[in-house]
C-alpha atoms as a PDB file:
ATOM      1  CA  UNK A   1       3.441  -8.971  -9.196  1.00  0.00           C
ATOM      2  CA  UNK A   2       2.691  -5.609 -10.580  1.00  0.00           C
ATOM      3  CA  UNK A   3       3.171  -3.626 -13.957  1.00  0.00           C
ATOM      4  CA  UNK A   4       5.028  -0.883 -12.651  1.00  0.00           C
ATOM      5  CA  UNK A   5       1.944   1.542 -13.832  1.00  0.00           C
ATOM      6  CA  UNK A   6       0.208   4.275 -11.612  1.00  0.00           C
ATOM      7  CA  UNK A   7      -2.937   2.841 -10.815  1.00  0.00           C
ATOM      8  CA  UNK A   8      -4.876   5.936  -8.564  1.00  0.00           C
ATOM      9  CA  UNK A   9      -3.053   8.666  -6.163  1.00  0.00           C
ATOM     10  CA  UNK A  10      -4.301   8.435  -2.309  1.00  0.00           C
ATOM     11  CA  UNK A  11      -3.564  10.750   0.478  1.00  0.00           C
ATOM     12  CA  UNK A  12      -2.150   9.404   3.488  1.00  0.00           C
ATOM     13  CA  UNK A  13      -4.874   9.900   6.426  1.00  0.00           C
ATOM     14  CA  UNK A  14      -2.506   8.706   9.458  1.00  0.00           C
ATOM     15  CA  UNK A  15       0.652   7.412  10.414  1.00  0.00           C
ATOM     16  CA  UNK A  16       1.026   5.153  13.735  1.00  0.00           C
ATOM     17  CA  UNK A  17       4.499   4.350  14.884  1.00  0.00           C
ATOM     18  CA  UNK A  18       3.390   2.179  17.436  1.00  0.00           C
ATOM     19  CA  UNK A  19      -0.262   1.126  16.635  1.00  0.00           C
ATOM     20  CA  UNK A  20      -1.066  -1.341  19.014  1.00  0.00           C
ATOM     21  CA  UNK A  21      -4.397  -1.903  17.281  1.00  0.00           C
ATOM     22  CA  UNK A  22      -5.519  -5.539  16.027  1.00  0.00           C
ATOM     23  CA  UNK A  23      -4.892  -4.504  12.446  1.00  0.00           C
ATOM     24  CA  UNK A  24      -1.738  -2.402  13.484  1.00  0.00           C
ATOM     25  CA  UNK A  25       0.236  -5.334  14.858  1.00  0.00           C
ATOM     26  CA  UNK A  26       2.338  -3.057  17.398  1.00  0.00           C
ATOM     27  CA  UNK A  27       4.257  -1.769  14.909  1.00  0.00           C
ATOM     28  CA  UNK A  28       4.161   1.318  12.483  1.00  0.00           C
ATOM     29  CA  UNK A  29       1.100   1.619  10.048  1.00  0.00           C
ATOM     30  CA  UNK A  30      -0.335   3.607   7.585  1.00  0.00           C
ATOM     31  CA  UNK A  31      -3.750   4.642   6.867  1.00  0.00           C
ATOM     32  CA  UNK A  32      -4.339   6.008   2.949  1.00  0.00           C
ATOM     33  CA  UNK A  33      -7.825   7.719   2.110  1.00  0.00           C
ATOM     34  CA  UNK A  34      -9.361   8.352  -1.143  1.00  0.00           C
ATOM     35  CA  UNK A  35      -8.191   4.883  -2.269  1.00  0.00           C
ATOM     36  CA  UNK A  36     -12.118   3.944  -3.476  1.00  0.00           C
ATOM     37  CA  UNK A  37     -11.421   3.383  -6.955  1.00  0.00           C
ATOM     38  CA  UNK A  38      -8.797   0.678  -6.051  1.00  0.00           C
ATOM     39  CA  UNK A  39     -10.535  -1.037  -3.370  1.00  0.00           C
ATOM     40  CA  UNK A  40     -13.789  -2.374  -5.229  1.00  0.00           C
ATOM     41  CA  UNK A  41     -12.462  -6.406  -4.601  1.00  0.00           C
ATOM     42  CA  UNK A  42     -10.052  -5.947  -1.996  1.00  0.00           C
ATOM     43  CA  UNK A  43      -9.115  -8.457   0.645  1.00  0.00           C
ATOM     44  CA  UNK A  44      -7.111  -8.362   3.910  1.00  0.00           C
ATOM     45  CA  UNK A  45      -4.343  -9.889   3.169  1.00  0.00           C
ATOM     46  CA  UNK A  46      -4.534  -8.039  -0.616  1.00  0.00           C
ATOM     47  CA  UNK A  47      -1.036  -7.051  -1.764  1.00  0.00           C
ATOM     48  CA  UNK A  48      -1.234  -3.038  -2.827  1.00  0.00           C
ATOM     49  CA  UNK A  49       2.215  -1.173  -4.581  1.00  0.00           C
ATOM     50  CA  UNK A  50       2.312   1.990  -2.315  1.00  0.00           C
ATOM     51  CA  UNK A  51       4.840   4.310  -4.014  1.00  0.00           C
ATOM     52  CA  UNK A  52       6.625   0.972  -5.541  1.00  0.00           C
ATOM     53  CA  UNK A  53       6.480  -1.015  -2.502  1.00  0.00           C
ATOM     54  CA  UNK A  54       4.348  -3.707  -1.826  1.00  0.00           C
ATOM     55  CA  UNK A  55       2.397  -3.503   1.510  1.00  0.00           C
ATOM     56  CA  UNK A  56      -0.247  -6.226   2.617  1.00  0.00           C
ATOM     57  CA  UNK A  57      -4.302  -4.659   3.994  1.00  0.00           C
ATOM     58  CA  UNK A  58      -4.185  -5.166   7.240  1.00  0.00           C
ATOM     59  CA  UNK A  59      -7.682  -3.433   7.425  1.00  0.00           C
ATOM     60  CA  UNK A  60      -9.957  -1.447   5.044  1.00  0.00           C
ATOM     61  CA  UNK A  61     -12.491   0.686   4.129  1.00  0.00           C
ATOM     62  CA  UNK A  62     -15.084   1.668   1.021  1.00  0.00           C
ATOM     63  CA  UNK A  63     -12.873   4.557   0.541  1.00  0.00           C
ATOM     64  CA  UNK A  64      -9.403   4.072   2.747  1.00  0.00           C
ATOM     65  CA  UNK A  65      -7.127   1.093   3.366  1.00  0.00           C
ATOM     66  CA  UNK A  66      -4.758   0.530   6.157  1.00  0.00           C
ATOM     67  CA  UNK A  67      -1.033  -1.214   5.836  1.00  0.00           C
ATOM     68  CA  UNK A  68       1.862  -2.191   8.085  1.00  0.00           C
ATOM     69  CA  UNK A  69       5.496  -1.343   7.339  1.00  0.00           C
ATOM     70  CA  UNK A  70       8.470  -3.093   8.486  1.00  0.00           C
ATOM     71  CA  UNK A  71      11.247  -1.235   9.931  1.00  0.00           C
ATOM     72  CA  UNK A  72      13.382  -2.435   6.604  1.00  0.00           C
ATOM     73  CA  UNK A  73      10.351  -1.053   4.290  1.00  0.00           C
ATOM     74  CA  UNK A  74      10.948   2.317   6.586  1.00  0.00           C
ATOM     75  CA  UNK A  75      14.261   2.565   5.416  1.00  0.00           C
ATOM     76  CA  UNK A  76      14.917   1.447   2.476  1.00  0.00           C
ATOM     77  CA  UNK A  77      11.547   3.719   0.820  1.00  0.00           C
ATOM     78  CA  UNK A  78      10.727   6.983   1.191  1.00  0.00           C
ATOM     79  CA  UNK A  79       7.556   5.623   3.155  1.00  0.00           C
ATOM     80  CA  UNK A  80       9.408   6.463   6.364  1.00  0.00           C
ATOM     81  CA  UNK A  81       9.264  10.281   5.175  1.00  0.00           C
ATOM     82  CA  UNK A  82       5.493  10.655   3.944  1.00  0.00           C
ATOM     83  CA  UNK A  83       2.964  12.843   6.111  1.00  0.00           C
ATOM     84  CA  UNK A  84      -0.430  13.211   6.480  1.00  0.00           C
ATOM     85  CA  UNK A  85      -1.810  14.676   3.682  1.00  0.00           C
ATOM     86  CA  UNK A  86       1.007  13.462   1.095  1.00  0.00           C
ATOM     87  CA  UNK A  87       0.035  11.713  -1.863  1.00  0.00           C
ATOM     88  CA  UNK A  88       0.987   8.380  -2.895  1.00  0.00           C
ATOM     89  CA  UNK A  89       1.126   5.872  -6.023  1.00  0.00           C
ATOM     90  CA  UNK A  90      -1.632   3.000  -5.560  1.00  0.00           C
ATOM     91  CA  UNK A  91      -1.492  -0.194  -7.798  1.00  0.00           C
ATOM     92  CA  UNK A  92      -3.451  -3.423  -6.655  1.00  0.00           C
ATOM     93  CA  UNK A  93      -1.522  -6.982  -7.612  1.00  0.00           C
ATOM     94  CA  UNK A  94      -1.560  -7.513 -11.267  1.00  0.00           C
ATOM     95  CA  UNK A  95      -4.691 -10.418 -12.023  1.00  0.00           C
ATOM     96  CA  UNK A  96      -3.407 -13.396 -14.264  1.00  0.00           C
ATOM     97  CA  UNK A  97      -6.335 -12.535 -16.528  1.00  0.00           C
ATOM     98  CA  UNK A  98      -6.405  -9.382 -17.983  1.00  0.00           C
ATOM     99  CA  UNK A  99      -4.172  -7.593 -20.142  1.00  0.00           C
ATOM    100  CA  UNK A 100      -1.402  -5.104 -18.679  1.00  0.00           C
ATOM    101  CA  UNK A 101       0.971  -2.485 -19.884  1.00  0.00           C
ATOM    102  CA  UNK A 102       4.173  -1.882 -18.757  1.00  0.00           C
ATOM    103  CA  UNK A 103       6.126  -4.884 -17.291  1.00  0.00           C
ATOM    104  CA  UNK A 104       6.347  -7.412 -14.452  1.00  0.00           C
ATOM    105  CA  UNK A 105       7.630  -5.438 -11.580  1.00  0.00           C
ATOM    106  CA  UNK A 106       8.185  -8.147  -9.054  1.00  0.00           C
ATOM    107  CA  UNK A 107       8.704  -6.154  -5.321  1.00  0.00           C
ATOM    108  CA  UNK A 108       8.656  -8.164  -2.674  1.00  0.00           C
ATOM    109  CA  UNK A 109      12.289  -8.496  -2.225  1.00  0.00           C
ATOM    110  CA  UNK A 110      14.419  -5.389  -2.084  1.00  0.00           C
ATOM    111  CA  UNK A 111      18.027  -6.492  -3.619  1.00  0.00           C
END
């Protein structure tokens, strides 16, 4: 679950539409850079909100994280659309623990 706030802005670094790398699972993926101040305890496997969707590390980095988006995900975002270079919203998985703002945003189902 997530709060619905704005965490950090990263740049997307690439976009596969066939990456046939381990991480890439021979589908489309998405590498975002200057993601360091989100990525200090991440996982693969994390769940991270990219532009309000959530998207599972398939692969990461000290300062970049990679993700995998399903052909749904493609169209029913505007992930489909980003480029290189474009900035995105970043927001890790809220923790049980601490305090939030905002609200439960729950978005692994699109309705």
């Amino acid at each position: 679950m997530f709060t619905g706030l704005v965490e950090h802005l990263g740049r997307v670094a690439a976009i596969v539409a066939l990456d046939s790398t381990a991480s890439g699972g021979n589908g489309f993926s998405m590498t975002i850079e200057d993601s360091a101040p989100i990525l200090g305890d991440c996982h693969i496997g994390d769940s991270i909100c990219v532009n309000g969707a959530c998207l599972t590390v398939t692969e990461f980095g000290e300062t970049w994280f990679k993700v995998g988006l399903a052909p749904e995900t493609l169209e029913r975002t505007d992930l489909g659309e980003r480029k290189v270079g474009d900035l995105v919203n970043l927001e890790r998985a809220m923790a049980a623990h601490v305090r939030f703002g905002g609200h439960f945003v729950q978005v692994n189902r699109l309705i």
